[in-house]
N, C-alpha and C. Protein backbone atom coordinates (compact mmCIF):
# COMPACT_ATOMS: atom_id res chain seq x y z
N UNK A 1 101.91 94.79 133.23
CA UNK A 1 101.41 94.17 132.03
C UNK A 1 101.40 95.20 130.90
N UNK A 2 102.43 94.73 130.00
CA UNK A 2 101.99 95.60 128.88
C UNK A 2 101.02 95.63 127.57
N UNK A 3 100.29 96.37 127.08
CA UNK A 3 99.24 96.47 126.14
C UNK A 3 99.34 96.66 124.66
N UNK A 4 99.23 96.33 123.56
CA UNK A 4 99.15 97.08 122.63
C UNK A 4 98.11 98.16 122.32
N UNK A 5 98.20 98.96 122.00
CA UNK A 5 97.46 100.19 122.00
C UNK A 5 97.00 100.20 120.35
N UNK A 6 95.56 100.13 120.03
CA UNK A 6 94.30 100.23 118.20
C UNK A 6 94.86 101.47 118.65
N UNK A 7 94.48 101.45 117.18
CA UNK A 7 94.71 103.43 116.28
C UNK A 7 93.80 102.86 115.42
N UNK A 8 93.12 103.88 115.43
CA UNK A 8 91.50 103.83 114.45
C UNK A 8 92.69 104.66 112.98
N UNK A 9 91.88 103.79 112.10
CA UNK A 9 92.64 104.00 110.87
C UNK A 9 91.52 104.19 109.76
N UNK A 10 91.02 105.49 109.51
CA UNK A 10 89.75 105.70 108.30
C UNK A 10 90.26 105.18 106.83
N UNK A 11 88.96 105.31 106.14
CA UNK A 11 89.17 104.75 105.07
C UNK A 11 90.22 105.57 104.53
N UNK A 12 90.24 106.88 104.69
CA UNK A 12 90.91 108.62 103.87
C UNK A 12 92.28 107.91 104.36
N UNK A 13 92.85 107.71 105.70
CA UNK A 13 93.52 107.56 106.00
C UNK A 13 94.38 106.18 105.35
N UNK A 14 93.47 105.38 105.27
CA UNK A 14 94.05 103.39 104.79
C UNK A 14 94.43 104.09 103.27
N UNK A 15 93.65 104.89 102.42
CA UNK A 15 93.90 105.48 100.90
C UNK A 15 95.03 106.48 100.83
N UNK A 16 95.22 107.06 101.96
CA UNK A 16 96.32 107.95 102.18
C UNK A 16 97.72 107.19 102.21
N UNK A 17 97.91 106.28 103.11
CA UNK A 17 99.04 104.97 102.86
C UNK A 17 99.22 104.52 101.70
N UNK A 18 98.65 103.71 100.87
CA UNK A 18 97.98 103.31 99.70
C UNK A 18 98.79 104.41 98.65
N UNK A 19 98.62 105.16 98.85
CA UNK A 19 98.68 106.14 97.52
C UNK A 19 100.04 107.09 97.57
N UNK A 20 100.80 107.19 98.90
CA UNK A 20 101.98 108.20 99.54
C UNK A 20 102.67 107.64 98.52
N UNK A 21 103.49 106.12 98.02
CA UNK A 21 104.60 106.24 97.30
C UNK A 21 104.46 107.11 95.95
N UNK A 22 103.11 106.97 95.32
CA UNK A 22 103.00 107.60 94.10
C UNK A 22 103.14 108.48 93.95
N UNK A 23 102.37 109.55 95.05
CA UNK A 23 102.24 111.06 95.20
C UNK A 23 104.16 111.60 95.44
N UNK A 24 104.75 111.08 96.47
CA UNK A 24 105.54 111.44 96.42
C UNK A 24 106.70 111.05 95.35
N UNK A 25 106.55 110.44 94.52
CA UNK A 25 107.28 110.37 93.06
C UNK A 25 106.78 111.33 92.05
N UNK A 26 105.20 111.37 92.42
CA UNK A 26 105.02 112.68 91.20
C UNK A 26 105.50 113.76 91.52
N UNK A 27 105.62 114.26 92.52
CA UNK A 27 105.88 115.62 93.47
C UNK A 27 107.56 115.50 93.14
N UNK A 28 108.43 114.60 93.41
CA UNK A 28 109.93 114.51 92.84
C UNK A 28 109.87 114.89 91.64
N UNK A 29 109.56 114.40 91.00
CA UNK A 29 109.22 114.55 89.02
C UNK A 29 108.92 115.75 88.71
N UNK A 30 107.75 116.10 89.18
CA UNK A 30 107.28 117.34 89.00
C UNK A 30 108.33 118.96 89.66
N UNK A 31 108.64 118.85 90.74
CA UNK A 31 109.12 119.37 91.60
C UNK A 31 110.80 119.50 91.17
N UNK A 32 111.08 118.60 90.41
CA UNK A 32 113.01 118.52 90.22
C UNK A 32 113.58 118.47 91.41
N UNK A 33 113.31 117.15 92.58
CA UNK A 33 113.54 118.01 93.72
C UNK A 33 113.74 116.28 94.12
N UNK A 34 114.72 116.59 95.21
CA UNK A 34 115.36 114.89 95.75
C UNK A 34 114.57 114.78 97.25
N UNK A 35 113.88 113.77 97.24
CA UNK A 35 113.10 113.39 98.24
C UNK A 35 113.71 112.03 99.38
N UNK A 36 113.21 112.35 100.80
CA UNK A 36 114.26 111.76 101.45
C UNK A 36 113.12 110.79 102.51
N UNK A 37 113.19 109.68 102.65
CA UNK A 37 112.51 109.05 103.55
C UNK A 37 112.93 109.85 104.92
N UNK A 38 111.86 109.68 105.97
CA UNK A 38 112.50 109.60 107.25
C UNK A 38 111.79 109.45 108.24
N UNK A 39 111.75 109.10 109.35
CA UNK A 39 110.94 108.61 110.27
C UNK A 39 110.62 109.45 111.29
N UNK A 40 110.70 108.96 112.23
CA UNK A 40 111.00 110.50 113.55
C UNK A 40 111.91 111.27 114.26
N UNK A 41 111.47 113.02 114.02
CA UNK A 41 112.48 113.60 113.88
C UNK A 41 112.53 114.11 115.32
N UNK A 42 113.06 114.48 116.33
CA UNK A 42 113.07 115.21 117.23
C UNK A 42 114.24 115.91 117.84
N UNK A 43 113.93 117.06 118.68
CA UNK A 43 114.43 117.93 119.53
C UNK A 43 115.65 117.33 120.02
N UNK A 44 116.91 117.91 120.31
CA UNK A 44 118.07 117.75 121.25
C UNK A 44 117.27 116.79 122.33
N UNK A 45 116.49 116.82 122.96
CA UNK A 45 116.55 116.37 123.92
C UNK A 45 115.47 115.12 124.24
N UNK A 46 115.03 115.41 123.05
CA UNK A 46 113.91 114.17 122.63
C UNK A 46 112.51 114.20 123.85
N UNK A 47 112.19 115.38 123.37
CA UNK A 47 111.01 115.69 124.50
C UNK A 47 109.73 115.86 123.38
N UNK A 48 110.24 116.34 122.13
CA UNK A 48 109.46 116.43 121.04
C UNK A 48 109.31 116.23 119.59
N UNK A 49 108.79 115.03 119.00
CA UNK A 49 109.07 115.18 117.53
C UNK A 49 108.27 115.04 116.84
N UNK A 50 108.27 115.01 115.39
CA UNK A 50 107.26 114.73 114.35
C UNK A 50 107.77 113.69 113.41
N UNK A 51 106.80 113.49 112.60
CA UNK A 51 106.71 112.42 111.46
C UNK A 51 106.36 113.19 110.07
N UNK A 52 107.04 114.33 109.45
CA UNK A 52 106.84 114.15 107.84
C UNK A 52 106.71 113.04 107.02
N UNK A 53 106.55 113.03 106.08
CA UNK A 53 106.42 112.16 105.07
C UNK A 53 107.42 111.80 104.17
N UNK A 54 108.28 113.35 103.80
CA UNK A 54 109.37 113.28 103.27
C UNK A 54 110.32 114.30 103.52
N UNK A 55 111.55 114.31 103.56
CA UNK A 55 112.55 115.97 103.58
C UNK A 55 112.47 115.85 101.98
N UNK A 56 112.62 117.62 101.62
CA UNK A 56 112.74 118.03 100.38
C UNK A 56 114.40 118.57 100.65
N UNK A 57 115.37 117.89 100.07
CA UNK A 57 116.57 118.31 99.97
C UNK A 57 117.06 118.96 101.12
N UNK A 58 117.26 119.74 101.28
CA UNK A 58 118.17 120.67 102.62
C UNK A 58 117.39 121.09 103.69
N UNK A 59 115.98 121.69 102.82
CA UNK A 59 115.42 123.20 103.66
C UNK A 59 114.11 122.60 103.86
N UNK A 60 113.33 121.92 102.90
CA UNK A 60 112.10 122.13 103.38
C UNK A 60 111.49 120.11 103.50
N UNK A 61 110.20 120.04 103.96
CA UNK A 61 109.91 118.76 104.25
C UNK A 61 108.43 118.83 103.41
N UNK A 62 107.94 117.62 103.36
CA UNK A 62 106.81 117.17 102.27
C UNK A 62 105.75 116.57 103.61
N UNK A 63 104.20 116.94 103.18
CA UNK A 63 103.63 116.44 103.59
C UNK A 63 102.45 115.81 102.45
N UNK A 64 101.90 114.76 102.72
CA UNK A 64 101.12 114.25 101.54
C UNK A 64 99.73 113.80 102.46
N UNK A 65 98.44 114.14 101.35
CA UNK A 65 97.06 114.26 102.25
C UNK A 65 96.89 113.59 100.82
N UNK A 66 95.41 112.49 101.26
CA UNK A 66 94.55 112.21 100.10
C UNK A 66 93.01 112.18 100.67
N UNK A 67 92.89 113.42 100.13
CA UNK A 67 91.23 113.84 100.76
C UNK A 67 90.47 113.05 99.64
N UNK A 68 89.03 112.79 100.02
CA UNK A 68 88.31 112.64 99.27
C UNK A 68 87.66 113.71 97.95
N UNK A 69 87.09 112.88 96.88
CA UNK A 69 87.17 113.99 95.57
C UNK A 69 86.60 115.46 96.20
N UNK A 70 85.36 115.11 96.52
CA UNK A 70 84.99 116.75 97.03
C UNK A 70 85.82 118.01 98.08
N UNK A 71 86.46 116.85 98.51
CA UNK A 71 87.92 117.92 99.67
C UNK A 71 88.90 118.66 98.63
N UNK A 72 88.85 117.37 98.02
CA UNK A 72 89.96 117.75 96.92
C UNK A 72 89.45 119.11 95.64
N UNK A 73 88.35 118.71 95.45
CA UNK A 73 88.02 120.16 94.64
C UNK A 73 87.61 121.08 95.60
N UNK A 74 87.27 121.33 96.39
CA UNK A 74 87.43 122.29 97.19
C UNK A 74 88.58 123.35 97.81
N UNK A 75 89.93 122.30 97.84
CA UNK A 75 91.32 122.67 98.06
C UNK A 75 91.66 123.05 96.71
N UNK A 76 91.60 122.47 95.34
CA UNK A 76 92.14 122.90 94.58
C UNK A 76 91.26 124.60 93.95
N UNK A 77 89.92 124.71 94.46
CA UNK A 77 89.35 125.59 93.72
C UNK A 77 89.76 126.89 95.32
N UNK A 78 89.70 126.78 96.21
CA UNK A 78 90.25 127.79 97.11
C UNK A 78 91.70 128.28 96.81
N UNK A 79 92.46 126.75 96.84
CA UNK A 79 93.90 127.23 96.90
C UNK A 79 94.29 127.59 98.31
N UNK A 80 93.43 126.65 99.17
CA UNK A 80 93.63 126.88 100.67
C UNK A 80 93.53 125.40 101.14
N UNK A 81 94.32 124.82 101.94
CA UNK A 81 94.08 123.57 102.98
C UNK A 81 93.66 123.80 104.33
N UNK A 82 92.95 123.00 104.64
CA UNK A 82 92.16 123.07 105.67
C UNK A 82 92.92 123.45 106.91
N UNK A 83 92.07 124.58 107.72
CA UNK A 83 92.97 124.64 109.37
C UNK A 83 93.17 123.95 110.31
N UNK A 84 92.69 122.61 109.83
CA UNK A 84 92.88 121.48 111.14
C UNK A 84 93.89 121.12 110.46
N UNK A 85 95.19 121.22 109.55
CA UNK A 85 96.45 120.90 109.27
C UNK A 85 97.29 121.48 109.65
N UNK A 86 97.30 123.11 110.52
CA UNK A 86 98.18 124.10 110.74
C UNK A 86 98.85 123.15 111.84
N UNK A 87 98.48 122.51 112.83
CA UNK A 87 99.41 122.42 114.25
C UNK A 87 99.81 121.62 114.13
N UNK A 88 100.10 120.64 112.78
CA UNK A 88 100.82 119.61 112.29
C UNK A 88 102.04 120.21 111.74
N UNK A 89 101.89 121.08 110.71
CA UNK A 89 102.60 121.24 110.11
C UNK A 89 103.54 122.12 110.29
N UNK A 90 102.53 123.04 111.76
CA UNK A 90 103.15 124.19 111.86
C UNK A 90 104.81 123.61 112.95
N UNK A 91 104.03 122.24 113.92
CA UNK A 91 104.55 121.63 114.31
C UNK A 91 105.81 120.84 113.69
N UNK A 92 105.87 120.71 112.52
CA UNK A 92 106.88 119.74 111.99
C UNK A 92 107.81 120.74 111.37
N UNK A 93 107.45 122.23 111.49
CA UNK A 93 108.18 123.27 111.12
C UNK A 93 109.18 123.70 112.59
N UNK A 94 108.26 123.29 113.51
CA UNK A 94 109.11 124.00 114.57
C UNK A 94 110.44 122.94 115.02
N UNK A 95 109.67 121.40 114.82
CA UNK A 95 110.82 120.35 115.62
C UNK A 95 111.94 120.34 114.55
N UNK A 96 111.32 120.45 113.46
CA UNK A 96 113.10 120.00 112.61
C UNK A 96 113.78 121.23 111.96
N UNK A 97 113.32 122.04 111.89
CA UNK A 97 113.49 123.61 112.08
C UNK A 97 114.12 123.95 110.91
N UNK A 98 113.05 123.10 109.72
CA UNK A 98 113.10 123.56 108.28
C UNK A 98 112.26 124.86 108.09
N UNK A 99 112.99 124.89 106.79
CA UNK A 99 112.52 126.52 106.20
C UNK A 99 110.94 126.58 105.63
N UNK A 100 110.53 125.35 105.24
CA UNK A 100 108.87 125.22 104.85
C UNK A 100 108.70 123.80 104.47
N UNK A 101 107.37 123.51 104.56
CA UNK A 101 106.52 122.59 104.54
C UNK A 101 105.83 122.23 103.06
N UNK A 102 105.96 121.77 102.24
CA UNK A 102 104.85 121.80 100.99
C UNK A 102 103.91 120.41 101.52
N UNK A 103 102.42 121.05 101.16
CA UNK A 103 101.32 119.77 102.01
C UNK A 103 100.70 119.92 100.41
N UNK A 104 101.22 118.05 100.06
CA UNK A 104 100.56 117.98 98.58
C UNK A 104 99.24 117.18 98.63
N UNK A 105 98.14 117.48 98.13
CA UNK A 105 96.98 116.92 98.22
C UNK A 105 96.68 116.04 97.01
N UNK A 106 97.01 114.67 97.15
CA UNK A 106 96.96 113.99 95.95
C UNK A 106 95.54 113.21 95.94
N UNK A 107 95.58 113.54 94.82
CA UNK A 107 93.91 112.48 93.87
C UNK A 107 94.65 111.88 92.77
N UNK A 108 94.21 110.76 92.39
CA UNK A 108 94.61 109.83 91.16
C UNK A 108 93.67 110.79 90.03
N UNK A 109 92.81 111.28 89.91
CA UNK A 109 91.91 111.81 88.89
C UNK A 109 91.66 113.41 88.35
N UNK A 110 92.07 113.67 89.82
CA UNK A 110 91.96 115.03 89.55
C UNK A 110 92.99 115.96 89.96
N UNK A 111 92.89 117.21 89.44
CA UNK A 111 94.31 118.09 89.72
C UNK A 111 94.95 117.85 91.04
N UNK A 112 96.70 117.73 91.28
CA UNK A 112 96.94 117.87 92.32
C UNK A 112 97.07 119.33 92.48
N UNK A 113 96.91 119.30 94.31
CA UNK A 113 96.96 120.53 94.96
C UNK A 113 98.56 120.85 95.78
N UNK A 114 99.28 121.49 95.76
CA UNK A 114 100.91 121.85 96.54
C UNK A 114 100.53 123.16 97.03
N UNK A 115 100.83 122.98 98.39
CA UNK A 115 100.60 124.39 98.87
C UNK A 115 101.82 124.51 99.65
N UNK A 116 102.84 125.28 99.83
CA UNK A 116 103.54 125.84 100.65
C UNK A 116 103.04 126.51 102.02
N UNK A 117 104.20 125.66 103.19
CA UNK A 117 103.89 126.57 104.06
C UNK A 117 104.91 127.06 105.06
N UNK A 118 104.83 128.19 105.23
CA UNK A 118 106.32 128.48 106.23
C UNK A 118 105.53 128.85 107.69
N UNK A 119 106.97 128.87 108.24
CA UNK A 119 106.47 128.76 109.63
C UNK A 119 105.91 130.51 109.72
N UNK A 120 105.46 130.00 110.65
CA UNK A 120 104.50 131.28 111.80
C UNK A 120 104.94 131.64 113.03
N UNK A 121 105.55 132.25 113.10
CA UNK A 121 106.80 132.79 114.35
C UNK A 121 105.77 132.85 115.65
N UNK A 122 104.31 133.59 115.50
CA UNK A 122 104.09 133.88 116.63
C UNK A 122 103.36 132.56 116.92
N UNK A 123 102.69 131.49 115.83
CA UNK A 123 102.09 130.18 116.07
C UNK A 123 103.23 129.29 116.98
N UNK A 124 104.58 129.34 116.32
CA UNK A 124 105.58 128.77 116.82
C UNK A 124 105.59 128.87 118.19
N UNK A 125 105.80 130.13 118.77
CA UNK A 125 106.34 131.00 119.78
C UNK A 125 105.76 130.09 121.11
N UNK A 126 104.05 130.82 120.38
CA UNK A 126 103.00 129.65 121.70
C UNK A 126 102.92 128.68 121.43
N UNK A 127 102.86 127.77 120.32
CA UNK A 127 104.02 126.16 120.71
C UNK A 127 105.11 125.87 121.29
N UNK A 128 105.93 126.75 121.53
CA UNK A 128 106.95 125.85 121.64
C UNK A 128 106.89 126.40 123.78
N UNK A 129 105.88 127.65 124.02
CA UNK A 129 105.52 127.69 125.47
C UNK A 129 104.73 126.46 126.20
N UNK A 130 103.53 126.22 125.08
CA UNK A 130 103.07 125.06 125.92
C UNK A 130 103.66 123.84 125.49
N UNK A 131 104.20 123.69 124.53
CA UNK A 131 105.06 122.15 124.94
C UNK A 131 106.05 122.15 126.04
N UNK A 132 106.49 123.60 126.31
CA UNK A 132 107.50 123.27 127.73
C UNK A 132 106.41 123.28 128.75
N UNK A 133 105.31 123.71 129.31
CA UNK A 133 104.77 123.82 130.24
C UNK A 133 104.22 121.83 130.11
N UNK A 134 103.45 121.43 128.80
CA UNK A 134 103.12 120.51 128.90
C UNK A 134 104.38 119.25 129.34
N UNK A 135 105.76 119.05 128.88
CA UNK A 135 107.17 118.43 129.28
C UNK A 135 107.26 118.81 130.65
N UNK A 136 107.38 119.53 131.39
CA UNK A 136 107.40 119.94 132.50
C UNK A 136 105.99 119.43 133.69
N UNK A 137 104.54 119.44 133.08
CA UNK A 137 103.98 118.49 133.97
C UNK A 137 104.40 116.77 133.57
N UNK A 138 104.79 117.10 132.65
CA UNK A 138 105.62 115.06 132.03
C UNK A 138 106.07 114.74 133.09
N UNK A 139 107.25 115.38 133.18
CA UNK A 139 108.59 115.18 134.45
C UNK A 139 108.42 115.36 135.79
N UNK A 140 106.95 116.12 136.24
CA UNK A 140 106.72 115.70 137.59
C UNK A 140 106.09 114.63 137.98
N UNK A 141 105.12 114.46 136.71
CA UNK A 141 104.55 112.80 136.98
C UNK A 141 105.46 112.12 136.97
N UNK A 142 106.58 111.83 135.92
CA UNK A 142 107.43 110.55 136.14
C UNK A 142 108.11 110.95 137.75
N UNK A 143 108.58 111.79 138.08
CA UNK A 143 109.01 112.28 139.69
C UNK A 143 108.09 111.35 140.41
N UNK A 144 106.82 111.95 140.51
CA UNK A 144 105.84 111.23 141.50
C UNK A 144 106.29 109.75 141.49
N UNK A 145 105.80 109.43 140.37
CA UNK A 145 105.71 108.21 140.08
C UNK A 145 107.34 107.45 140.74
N UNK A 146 108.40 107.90 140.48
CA UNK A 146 109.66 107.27 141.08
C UNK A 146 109.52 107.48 142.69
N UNK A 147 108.96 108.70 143.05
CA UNK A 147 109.08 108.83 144.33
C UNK A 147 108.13 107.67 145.52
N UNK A 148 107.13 107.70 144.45
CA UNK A 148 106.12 106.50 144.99
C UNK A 148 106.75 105.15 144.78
N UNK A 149 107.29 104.88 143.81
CA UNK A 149 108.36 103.64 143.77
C UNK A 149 109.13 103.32 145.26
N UNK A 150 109.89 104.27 145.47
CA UNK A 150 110.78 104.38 146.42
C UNK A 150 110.46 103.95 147.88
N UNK A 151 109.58 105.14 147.89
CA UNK A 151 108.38 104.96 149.14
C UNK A 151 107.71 103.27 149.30
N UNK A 152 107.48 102.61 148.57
CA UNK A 152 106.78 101.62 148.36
C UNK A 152 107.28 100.15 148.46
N UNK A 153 108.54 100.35 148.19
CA UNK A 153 109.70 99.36 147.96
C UNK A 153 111.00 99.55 148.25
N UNK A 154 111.44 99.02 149.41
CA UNK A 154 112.32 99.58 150.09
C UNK A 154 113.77 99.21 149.13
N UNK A 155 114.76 99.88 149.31
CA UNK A 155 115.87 100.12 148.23
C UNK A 155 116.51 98.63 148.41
N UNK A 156 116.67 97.79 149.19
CA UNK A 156 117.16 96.68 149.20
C UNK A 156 116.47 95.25 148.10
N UNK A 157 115.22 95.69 147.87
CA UNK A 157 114.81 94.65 147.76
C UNK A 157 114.16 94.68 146.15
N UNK A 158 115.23 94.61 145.35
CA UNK A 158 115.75 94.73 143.71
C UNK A 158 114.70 93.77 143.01
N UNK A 159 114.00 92.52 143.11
CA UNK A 159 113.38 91.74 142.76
C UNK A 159 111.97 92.49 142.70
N UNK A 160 111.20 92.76 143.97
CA UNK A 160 110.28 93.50 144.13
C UNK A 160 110.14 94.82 143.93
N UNK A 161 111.21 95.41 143.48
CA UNK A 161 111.05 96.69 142.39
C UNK A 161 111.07 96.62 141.38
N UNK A 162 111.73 95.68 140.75
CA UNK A 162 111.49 95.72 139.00
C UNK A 162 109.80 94.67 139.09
N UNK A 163 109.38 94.08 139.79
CA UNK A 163 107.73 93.69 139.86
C UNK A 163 106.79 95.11 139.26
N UNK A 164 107.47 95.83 140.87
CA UNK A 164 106.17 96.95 141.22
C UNK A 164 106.61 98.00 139.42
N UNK A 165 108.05 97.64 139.10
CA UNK A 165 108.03 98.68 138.08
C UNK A 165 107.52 98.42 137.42
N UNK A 166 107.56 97.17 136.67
CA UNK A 166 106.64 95.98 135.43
C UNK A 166 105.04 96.67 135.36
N UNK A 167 104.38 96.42 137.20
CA UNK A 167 103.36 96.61 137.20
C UNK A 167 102.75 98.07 136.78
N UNK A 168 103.70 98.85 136.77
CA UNK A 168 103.44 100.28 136.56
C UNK A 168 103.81 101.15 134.83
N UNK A 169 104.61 99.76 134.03
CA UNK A 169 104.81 99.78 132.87
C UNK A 169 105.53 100.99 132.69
N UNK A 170 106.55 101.10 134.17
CA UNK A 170 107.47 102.28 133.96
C UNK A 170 108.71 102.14 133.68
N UNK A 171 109.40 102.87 132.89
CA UNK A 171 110.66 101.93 132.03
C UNK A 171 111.53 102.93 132.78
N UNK A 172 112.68 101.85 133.87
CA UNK A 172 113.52 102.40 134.91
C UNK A 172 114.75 103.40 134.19
């Protein structure tokens, strides 16, 4: 049986949707710079990808945040974005293996914030160790999981394996 799976969606977040086409037209405008839709990007082998917001021409990709006013003067008066954005971004630096990130912090009212960010070789490094360690327990569960198939349902009997597979919402 398959499920649809809620995603809790905050208000920051529902205003963040809401507001991406604008931000990223001012950021074109502002920026002199050709902006590229795109969806999900991943690895040769499709073990890992991300979701930017936008590619900036060749080298670098766009990310767009709409914090609330006080985030927002806070980012604009530091000139720093918050560290719960690094393993996003640092992440969307490593899968599409652009040269930098600009994370624009848009408000309708008040200054926008553009911060550049390039990658972090040694942040990278231990990403890209535990995503293989984490892919690698992936692929023994799906193992198990086929091996228990097997075990369970003897190879002749094609009807009652695509059941038990259905039931296991494992895509053969």
């Amino acid at each position: 049986m398959q499920r649809k799976i809620e995603f809790y969606h905050s208000p920051a977040m529902e205003r963040g949707l809401i507001v991406e086409a604008d931000a990223a037209d001012w950021y074109e405008f502002d920026r002199d710079v050709t902006l590229q839709k795109v969806g999900l990007i991943t690895d040769d082998d499709h073990t890992v990808g991300c979701s930017p917001d936008r590619l900036v021409g060749n080298d670098g990709l766009l990310e767009i945040k709409a914090p609330l006013p006080h985030t927002q003067v806070d980012y604009w008066l530091s000139g720093e974005v918050s560290e719960r954005f690094r393993p996003q971004l640092q992440g969307q630096l490593y899968v599409s293996q652009r040269s930098w990130v600009d994370i624009l912090c848009w408000h309708d009212a008040l200054p926008k914030v553009v911060m550049r960010v390039e990658p972090d070789e040694h942040f990278i490094k231990a990403l890209d160790r535990e995503l293989r360690i984490f892919n690698h327990f992936i692929e023994c569960v799906i193992e198990k999981i086929r091996a228990l198939n097997e075990v369970l349902v003897p190879q002749g009997n094609l009807a009652l394996k695509a059941a038990f597979r259905a039931s296991l919402d494992v895509v053969p």
